[in-house]
Every structure is written in structure tokens, then in C-alpha cells.
N, C-alpha and C. Protein backbone atom coordinates (compact mmCIF):
# COMPACT_ATOMS: atom_id res chain seq x y z
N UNK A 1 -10.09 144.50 32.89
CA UNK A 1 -8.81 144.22 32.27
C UNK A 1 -7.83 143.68 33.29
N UNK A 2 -6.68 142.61 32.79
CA UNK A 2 -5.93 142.49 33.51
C UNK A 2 -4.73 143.32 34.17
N UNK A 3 -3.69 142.95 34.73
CA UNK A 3 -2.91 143.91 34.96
C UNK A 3 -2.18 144.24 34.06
N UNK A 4 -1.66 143.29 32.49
CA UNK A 4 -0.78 143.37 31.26
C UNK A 4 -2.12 144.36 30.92
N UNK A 5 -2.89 144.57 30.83
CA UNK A 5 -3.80 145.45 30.02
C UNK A 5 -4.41 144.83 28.52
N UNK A 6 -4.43 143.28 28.90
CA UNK A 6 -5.05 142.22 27.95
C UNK A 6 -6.69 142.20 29.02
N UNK A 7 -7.55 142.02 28.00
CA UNK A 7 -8.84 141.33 28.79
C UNK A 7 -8.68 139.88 29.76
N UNK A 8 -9.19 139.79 30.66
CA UNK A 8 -8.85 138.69 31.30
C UNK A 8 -9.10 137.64 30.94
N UNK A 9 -10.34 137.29 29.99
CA UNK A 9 -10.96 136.00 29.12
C UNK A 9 -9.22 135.47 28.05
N UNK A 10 -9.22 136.89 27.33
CA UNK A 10 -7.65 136.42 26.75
C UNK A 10 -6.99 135.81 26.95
N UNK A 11 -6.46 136.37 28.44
CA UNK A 11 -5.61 135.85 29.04
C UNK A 11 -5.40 135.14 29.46
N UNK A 12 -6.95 134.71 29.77
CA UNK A 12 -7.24 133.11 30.55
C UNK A 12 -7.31 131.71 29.42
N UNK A 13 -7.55 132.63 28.21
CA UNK A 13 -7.25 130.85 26.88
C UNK A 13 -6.06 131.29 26.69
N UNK A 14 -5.39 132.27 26.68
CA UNK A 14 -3.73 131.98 26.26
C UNK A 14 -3.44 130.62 27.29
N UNK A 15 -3.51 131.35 28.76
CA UNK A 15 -2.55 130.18 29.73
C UNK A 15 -3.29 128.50 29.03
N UNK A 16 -4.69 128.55 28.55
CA UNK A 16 -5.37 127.53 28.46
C UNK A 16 -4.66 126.91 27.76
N UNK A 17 -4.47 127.48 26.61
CA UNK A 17 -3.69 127.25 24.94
C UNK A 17 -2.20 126.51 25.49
N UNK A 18 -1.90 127.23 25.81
CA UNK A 18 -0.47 126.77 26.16
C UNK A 18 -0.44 125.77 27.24
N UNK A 19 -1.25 125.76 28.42
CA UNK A 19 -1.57 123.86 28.96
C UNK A 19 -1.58 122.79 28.05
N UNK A 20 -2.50 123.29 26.77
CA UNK A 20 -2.94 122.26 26.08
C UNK A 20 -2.06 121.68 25.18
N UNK A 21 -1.18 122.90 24.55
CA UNK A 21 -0.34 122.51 23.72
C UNK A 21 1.43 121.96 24.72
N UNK A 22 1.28 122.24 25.55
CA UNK A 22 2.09 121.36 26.46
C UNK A 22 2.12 120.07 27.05
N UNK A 23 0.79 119.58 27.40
CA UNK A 23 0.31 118.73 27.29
C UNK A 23 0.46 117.45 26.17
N UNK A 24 0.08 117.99 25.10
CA UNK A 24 0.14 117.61 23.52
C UNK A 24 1.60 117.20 23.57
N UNK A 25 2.65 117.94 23.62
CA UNK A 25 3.70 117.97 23.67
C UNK A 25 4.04 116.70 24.33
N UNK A 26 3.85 116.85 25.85
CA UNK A 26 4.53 115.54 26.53
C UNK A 26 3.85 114.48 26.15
N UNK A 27 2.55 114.51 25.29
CA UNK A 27 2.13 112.85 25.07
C UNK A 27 2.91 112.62 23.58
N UNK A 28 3.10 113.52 22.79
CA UNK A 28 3.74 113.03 21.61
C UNK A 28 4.86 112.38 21.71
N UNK A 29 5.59 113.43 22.80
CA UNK A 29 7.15 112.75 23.07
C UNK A 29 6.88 111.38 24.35
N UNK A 30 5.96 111.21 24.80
CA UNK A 30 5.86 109.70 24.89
C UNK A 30 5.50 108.74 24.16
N UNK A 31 4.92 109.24 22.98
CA UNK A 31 4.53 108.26 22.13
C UNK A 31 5.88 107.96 21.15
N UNK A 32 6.27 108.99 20.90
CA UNK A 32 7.64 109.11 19.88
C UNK A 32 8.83 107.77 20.73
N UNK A 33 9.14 108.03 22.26
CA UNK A 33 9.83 107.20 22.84
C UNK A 33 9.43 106.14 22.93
N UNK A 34 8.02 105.78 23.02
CA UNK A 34 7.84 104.24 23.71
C UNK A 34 8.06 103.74 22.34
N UNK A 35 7.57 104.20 21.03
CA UNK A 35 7.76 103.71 19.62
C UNK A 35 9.29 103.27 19.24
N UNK A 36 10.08 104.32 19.95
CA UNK A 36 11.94 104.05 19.73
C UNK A 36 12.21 102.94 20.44
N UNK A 37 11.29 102.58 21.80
CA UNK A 37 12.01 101.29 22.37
C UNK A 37 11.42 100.03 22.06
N UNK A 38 10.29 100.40 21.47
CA UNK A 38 9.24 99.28 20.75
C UNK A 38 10.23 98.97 19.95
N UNK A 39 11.03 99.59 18.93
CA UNK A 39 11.86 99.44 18.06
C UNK A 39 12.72 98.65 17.96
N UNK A 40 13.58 99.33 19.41
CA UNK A 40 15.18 98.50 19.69
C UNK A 40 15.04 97.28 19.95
N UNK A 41 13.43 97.10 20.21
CA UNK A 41 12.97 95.30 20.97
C UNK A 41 13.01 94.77 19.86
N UNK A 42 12.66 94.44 18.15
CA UNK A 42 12.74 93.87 16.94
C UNK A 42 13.78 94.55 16.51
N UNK A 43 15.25 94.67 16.66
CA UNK A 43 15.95 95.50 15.89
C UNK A 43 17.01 94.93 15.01
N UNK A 44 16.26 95.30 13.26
CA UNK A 44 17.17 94.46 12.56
C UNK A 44 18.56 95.00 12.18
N UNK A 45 19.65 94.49 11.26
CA UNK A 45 20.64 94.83 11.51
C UNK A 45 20.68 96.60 9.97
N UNK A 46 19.47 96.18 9.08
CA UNK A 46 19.34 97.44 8.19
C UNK A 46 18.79 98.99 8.74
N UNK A 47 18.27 98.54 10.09
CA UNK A 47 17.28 99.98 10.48
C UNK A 47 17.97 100.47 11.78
N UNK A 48 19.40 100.07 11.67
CA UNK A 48 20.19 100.39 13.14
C UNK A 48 20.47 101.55 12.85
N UNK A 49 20.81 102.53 12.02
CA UNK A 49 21.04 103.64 11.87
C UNK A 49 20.19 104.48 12.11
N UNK A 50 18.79 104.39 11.25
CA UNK A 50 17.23 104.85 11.46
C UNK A 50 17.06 105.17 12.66
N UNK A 51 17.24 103.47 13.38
CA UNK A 51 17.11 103.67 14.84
C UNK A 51 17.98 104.35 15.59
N UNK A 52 18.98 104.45 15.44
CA UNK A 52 19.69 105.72 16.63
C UNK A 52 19.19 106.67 16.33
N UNK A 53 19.34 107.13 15.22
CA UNK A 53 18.59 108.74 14.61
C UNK A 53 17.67 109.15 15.71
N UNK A 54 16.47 107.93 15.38
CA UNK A 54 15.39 108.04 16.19
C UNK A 54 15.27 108.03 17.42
N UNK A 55 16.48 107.39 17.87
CA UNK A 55 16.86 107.09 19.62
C UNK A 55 17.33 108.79 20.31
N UNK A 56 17.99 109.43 18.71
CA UNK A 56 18.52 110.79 19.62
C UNK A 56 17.59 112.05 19.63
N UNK A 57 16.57 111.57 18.62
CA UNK A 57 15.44 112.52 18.21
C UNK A 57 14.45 112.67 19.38
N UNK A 58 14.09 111.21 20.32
CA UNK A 58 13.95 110.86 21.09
C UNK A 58 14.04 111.63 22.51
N UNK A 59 15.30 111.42 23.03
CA UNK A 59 16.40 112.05 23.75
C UNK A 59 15.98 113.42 23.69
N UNK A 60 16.07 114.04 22.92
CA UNK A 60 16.21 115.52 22.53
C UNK A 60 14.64 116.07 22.60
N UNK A 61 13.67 115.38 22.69
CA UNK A 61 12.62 115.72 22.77
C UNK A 61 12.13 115.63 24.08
N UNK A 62 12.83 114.37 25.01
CA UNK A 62 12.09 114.57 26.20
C UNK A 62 13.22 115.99 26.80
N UNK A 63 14.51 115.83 26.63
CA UNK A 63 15.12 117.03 26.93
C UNK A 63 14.41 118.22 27.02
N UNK A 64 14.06 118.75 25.74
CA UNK A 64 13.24 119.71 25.52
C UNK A 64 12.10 120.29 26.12
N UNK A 65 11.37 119.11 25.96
CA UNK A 65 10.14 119.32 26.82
C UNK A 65 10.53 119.27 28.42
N UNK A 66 10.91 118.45 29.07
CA UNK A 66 11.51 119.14 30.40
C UNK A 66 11.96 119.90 30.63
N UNK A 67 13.09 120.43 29.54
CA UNK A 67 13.46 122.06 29.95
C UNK A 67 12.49 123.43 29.75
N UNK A 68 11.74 122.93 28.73
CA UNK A 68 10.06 123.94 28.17
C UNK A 68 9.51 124.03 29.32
N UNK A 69 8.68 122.78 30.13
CA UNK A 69 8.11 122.48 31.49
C UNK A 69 8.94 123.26 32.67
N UNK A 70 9.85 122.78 32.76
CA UNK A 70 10.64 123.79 33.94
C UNK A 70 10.80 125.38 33.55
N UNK A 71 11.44 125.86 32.50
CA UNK A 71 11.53 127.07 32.00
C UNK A 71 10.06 127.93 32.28
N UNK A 72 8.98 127.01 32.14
CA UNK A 72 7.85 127.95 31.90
C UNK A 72 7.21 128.17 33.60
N UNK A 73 7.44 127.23 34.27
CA UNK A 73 7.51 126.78 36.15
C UNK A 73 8.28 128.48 36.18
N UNK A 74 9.49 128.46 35.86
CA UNK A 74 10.38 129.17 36.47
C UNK A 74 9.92 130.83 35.86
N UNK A 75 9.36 131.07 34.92
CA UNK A 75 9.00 132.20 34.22
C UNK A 75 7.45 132.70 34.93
N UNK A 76 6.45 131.82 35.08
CA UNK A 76 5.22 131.99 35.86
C UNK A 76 5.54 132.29 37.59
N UNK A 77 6.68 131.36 38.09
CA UNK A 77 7.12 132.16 39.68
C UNK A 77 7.83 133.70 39.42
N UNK A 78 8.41 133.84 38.40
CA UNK A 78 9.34 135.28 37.86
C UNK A 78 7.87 136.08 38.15
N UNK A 79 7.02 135.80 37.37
CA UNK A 79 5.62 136.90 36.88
C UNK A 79 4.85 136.77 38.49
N UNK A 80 4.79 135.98 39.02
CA UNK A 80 4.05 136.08 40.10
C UNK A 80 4.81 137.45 41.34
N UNK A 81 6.02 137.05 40.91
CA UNK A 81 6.99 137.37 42.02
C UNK A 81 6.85 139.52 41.70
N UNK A 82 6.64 139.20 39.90
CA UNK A 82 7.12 140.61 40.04
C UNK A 82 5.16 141.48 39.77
N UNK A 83 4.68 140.79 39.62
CA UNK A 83 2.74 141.31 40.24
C UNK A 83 2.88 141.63 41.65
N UNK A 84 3.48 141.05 42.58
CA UNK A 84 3.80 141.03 44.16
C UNK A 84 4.69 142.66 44.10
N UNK A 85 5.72 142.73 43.44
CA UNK A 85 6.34 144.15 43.43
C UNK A 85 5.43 144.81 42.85
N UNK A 86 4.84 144.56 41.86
CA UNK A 86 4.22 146.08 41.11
C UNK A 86 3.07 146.63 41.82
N UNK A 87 2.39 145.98 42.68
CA UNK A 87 1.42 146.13 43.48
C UNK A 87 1.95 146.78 44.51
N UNK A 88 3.15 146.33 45.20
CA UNK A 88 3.57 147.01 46.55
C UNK A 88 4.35 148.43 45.81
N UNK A 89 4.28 148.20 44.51
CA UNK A 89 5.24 149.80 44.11
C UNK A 89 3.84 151.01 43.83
N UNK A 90 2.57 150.21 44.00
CA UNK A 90 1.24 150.94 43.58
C UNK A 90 1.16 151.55 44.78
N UNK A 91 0.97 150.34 45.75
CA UNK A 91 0.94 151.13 46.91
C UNK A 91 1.52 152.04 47.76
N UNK A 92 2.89 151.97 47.38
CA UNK A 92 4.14 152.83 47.79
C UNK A 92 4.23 154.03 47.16
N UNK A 93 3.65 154.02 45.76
CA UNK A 93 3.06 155.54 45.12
C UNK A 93 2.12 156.31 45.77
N UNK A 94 1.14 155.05 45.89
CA UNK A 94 -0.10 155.89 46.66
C UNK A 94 0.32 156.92 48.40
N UNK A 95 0.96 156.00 48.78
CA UNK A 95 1.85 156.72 49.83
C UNK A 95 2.46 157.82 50.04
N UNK A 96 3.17 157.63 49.08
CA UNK A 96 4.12 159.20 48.92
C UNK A 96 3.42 160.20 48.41
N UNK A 97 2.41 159.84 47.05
CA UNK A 97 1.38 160.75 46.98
C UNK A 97 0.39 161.92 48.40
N UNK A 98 0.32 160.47 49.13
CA UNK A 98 -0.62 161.20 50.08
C UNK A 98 0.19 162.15 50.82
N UNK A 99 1.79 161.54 51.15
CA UNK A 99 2.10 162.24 52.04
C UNK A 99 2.89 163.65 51.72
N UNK A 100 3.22 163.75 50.49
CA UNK A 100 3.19 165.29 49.59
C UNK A 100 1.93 166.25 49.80
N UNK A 101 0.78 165.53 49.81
CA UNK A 101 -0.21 166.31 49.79
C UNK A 101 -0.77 166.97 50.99
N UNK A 102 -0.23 165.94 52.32
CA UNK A 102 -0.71 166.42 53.40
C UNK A 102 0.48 167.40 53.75
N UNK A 103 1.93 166.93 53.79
CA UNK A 103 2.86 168.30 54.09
C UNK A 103 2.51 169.46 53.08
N UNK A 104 2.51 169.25 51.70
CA UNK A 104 1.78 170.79 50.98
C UNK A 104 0.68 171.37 51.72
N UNK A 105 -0.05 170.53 52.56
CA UNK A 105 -1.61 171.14 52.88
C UNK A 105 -2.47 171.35 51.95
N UNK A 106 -2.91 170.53 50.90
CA UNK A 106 -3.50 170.86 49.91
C UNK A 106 -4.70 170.55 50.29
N UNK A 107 -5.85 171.16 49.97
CA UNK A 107 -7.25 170.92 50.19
C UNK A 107 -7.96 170.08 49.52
N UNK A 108 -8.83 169.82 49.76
CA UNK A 108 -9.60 168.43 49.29
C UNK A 108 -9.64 168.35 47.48
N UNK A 109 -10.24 169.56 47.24
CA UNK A 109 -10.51 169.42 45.80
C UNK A 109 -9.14 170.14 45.15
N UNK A 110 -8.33 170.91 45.51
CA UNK A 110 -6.89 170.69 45.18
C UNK A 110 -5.90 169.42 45.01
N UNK A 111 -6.26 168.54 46.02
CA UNK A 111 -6.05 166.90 46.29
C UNK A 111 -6.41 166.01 44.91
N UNK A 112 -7.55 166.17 44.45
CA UNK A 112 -8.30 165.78 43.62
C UNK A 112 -7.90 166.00 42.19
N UNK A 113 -7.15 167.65 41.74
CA UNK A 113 -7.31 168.47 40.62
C UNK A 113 -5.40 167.86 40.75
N UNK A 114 -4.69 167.78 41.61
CA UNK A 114 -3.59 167.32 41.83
C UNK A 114 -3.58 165.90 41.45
N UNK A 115 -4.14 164.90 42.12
CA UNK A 115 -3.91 163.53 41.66
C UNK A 115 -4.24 163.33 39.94
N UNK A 116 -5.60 164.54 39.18
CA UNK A 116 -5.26 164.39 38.21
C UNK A 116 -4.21 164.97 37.01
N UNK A 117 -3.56 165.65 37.54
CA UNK A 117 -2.53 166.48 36.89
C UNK A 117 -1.31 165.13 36.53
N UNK A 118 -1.16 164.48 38.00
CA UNK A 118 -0.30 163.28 38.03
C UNK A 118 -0.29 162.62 36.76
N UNK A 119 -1.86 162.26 36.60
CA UNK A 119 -2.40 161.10 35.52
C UNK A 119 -2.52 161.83 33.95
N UNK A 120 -2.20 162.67 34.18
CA UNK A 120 -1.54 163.24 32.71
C UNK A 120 -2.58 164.00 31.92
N UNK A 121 -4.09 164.76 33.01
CA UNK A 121 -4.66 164.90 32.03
C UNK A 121 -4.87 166.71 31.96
N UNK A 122 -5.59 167.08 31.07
CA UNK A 122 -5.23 168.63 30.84
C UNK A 122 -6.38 169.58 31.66
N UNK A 123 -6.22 170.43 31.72
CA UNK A 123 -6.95 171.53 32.76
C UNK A 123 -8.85 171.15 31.88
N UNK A 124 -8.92 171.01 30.78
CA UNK A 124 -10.42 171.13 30.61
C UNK A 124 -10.93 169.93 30.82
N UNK A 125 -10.08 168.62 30.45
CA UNK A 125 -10.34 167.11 31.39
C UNK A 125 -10.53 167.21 32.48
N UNK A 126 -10.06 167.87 33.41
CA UNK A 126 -10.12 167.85 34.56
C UNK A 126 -11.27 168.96 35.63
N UNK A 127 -11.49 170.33 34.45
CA UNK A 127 -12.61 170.79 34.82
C UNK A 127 -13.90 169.78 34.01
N UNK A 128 -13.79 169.36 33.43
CA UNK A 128 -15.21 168.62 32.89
C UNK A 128 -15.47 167.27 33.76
N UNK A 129 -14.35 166.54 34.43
CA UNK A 129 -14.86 165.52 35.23
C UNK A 129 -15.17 165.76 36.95
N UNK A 130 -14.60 167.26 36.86
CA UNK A 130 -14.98 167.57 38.13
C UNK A 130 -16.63 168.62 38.43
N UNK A 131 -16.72 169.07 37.17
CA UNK A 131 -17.49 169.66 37.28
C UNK A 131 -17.50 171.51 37.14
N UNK A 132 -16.23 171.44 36.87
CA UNK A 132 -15.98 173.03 37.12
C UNK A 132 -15.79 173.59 36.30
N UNK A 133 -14.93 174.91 36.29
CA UNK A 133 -15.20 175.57 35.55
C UNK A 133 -13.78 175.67 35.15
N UNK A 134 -12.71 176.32 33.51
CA UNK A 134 -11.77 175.53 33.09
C UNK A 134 -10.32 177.00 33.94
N UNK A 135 -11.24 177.75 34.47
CA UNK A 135 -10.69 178.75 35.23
C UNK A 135 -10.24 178.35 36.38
N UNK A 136 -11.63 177.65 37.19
CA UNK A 136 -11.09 177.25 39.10
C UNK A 136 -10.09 176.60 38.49
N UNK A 137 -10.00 175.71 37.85
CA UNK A 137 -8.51 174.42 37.50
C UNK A 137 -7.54 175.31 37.14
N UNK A 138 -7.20 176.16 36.88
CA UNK A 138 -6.50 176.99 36.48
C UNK A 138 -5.77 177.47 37.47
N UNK A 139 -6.78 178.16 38.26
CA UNK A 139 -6.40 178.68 39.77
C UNK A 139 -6.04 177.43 41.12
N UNK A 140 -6.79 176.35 40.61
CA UNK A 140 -6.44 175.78 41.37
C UNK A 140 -4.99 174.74 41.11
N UNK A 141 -4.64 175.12 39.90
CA UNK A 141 -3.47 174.28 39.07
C UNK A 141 -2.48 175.44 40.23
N UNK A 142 -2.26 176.84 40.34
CA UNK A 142 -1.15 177.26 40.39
C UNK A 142 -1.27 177.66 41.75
N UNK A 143 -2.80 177.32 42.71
CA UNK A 143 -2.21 176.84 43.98
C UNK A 143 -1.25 175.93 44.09
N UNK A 144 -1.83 174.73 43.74
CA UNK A 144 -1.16 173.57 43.83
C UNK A 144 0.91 173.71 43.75
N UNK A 145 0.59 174.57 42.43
CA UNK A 145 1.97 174.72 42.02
C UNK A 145 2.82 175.77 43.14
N UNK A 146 2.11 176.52 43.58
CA UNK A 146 2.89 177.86 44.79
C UNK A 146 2.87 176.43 45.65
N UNK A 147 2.07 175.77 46.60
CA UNK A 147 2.23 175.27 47.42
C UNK A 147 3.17 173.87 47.82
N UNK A 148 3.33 173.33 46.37
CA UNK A 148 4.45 172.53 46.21
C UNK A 148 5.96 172.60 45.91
N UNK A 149 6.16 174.08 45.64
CA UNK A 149 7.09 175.01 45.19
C UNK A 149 8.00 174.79 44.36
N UNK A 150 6.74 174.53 43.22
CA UNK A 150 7.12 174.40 41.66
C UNK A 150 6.89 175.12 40.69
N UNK A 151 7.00 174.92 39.51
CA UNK A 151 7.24 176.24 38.30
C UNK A 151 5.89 175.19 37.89
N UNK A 152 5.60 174.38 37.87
CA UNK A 152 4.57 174.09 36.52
C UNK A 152 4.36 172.05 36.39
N UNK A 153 3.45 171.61 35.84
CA UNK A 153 2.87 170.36 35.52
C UNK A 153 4.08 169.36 35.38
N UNK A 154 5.00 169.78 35.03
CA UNK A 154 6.03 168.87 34.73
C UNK A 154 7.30 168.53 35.68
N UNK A 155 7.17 169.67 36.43
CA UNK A 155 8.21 169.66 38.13
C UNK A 155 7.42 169.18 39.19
N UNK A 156 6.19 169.18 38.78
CA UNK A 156 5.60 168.06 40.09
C UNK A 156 5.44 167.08 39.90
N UNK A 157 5.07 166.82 38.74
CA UNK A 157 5.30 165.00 38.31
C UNK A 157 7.40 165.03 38.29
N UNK A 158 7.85 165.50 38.22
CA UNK A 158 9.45 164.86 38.50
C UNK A 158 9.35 165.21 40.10
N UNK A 159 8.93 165.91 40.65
CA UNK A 159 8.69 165.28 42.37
C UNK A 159 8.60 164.34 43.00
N UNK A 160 6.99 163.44 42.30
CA UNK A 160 7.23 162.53 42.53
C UNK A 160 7.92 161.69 41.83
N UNK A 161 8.56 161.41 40.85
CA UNK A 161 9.48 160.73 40.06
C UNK A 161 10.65 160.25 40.83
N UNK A 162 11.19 161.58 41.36
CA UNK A 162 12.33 161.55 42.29
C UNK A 162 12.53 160.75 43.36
N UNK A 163 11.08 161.00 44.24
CA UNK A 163 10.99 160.54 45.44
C UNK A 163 10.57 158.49 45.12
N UNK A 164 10.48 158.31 43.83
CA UNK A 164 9.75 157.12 44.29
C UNK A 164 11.09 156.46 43.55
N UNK A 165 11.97 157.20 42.22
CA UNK A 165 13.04 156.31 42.18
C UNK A 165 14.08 156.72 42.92
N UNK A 166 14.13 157.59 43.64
CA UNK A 166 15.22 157.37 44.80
C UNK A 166 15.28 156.66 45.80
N UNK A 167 14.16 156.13 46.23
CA UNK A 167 14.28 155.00 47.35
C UNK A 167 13.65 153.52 47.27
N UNK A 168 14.55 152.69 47.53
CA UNK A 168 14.06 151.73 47.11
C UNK A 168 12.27 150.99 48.19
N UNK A 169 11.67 150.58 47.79
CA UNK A 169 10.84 150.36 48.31
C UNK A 169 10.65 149.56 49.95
N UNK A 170 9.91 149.88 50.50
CA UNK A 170 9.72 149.70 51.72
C UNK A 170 10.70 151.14 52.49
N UNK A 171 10.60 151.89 51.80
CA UNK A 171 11.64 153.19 52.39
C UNK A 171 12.96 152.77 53.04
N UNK A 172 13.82 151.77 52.59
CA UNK A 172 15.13 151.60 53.13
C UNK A 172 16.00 151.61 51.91
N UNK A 173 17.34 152.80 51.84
CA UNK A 173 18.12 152.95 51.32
C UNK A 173 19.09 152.09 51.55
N UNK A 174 19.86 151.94 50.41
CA UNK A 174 21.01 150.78 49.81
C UNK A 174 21.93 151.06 50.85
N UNK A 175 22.46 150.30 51.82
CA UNK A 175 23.32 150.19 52.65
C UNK A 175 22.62 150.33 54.06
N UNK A 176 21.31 150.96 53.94
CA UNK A 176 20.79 150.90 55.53
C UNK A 176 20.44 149.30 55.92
N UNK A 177 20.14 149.69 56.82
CA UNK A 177 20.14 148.47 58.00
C UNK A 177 18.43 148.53 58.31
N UNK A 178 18.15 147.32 57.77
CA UNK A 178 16.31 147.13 57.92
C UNK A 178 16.25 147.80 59.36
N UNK A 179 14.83 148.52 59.17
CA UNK A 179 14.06 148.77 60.34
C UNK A 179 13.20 148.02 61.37
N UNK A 180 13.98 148.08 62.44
CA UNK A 180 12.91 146.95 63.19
C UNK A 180 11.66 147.35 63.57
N UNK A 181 11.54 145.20 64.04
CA UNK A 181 9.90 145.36 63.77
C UNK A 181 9.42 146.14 65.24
């Protein structure tokens, strides 16, 4: 799957679809124009009206389509730009994750029973993909919880909540002064 959580084949004839029908687009509105000036070249004095019509219909179409063409330029650098953040905000999770876990001191398969608590899933999900039993998760849920020094599933996910919307990414707060290299 992609990162929108469309299949990637999808995703790949949408962009197709929309080349094509853009495409389509700028040859119609060249055909539509060269036809308006084909026009003005025989232009009698009954179809002068027709013909402006057509002269502004014209106009308004290559308008269009250049602003469609640029608009969609400018919307695909937007999406590129913000895949570039959501990735560095993945990784900046993964970060803070780890480094909660190593100041808690949490142990390996506490580490494990922890990252899935994060992902939202319940003590017998989590003993059945680990293998255990729906008790160790249990016990090992309220290590986790003494050692992070929280009440329960929902104050450690606002832990990290806290920590990742309180600072803006790359760990420099609003008014600090970048860290040198």
C-alpha cells in the first residue's frame, strides 16, 4: 500500500488518468484556438459576433488550462514536500519512542508489549502475537505502567502525544536558535 493507504497500482492510473486527461485538455484547447484564428483569417461581417464569443471561449480555455497545469505543478511539490515531513515526523516518533524506553529501562519484551500498547491493540492481541500468555501482558502492561509513572494505557500514549506535539521537529523550540553543525 501506499502512504495515502490507496494500493499503489491505483494510485499509479489515477496520476495516469489525469496525465491523460490533461493532455486531452491542452490539445483540445489547441485545436479550439487554431480553429478561432483559422476563423478571424475568412471573417465575414455576419459571424463577427460568433467569432468573438469564440475568441473569448478561446482565451479562457488556454487561461484555464495553464492555471490547471501550474495549480497541479504546485499541489504535487505541496505533496512531495509534505511525504518529506511525514516521514521525518515517523522517524522523530520512532526516536522519542526509543528514548522513553531506554530512560524507563524497559526490557526487551516489555519494549515490545509497550510499542504495542502504542498501536492501540488490547492485552489478548498482544498476548496472541507474542506468544504469551493473556496474564504475562497483564503483568507486563503494569510494569510498563509503574515504570513510566503512569496510571494506565491512555497516559502513556498522551506521553508520547505530549512530547511529540510539543516540539517542533528536529528538537528545536519556537524561538530557539538552530543547533550547530
Amino acid at each position: 500500500m501506499s502512504e495515502t493507504g490507496q494500493p499503489a497500482a491505483k494510485t499509479k492510473r489515477r496520476a495516469t488518468a489525469l496525465a491523460v486527461l490533461i493532455v486531452a485538455n491542452v490539445m483540445c484547447t489547441a485545436f479550439f484556438a487554431m480553429d478561432v484564428i483559422t476563423d478571424f483569417e475568412s471573417l465575414g461581417s455576419d459571424e463577427a459576433f460568433h467569432l468573438t464569443v469564440e475568441a473569448l471561449a478561446a482565451v479562457v480555455l488556454v487561461v484555464g488550462t495553464s492555471f490547471m497545469i501550474l495549480e497541479l505543478r504546485r499541489i504535487l511539490q505541496r505533496n512531495a514536500s509534505m511525504e518529506i515531513g511525514l516521514r521525518a515526523a515517523r522517524g522523530e516518533m520512532q526516536a522519542v519512542i526509543d528514548r522513553f524506553f531506554t530512560e524507563w529501562r524497559l526490557s526487551d519484551a516489555e519494549r515490545d508489549v509497550a510499542l504495542l500498547l502504542l498501536k492501540g491493540l488490547d492485552n489478548e492481541t498482544i498476548a496472541s502475537i507474542r506468544g504469551t500468555a493473556t496474564g504475562t501482558v497483564r503483568a507486563q502492561c503494569a510494569s510498563i505502567y509503574a515504570k513510566a509513572d503512569v496510571d494506565g494505557r491512555s497516559q502513556l500514549m498522551s506521553v508520547f502525544m505530549e512530547e511529540l506535539l510539543s516540539e517542533p521537529l528536529g528538537g528545536q523550540r519556537e524561538g530557539a536558535e538552530p543547533k550547530a553543525a
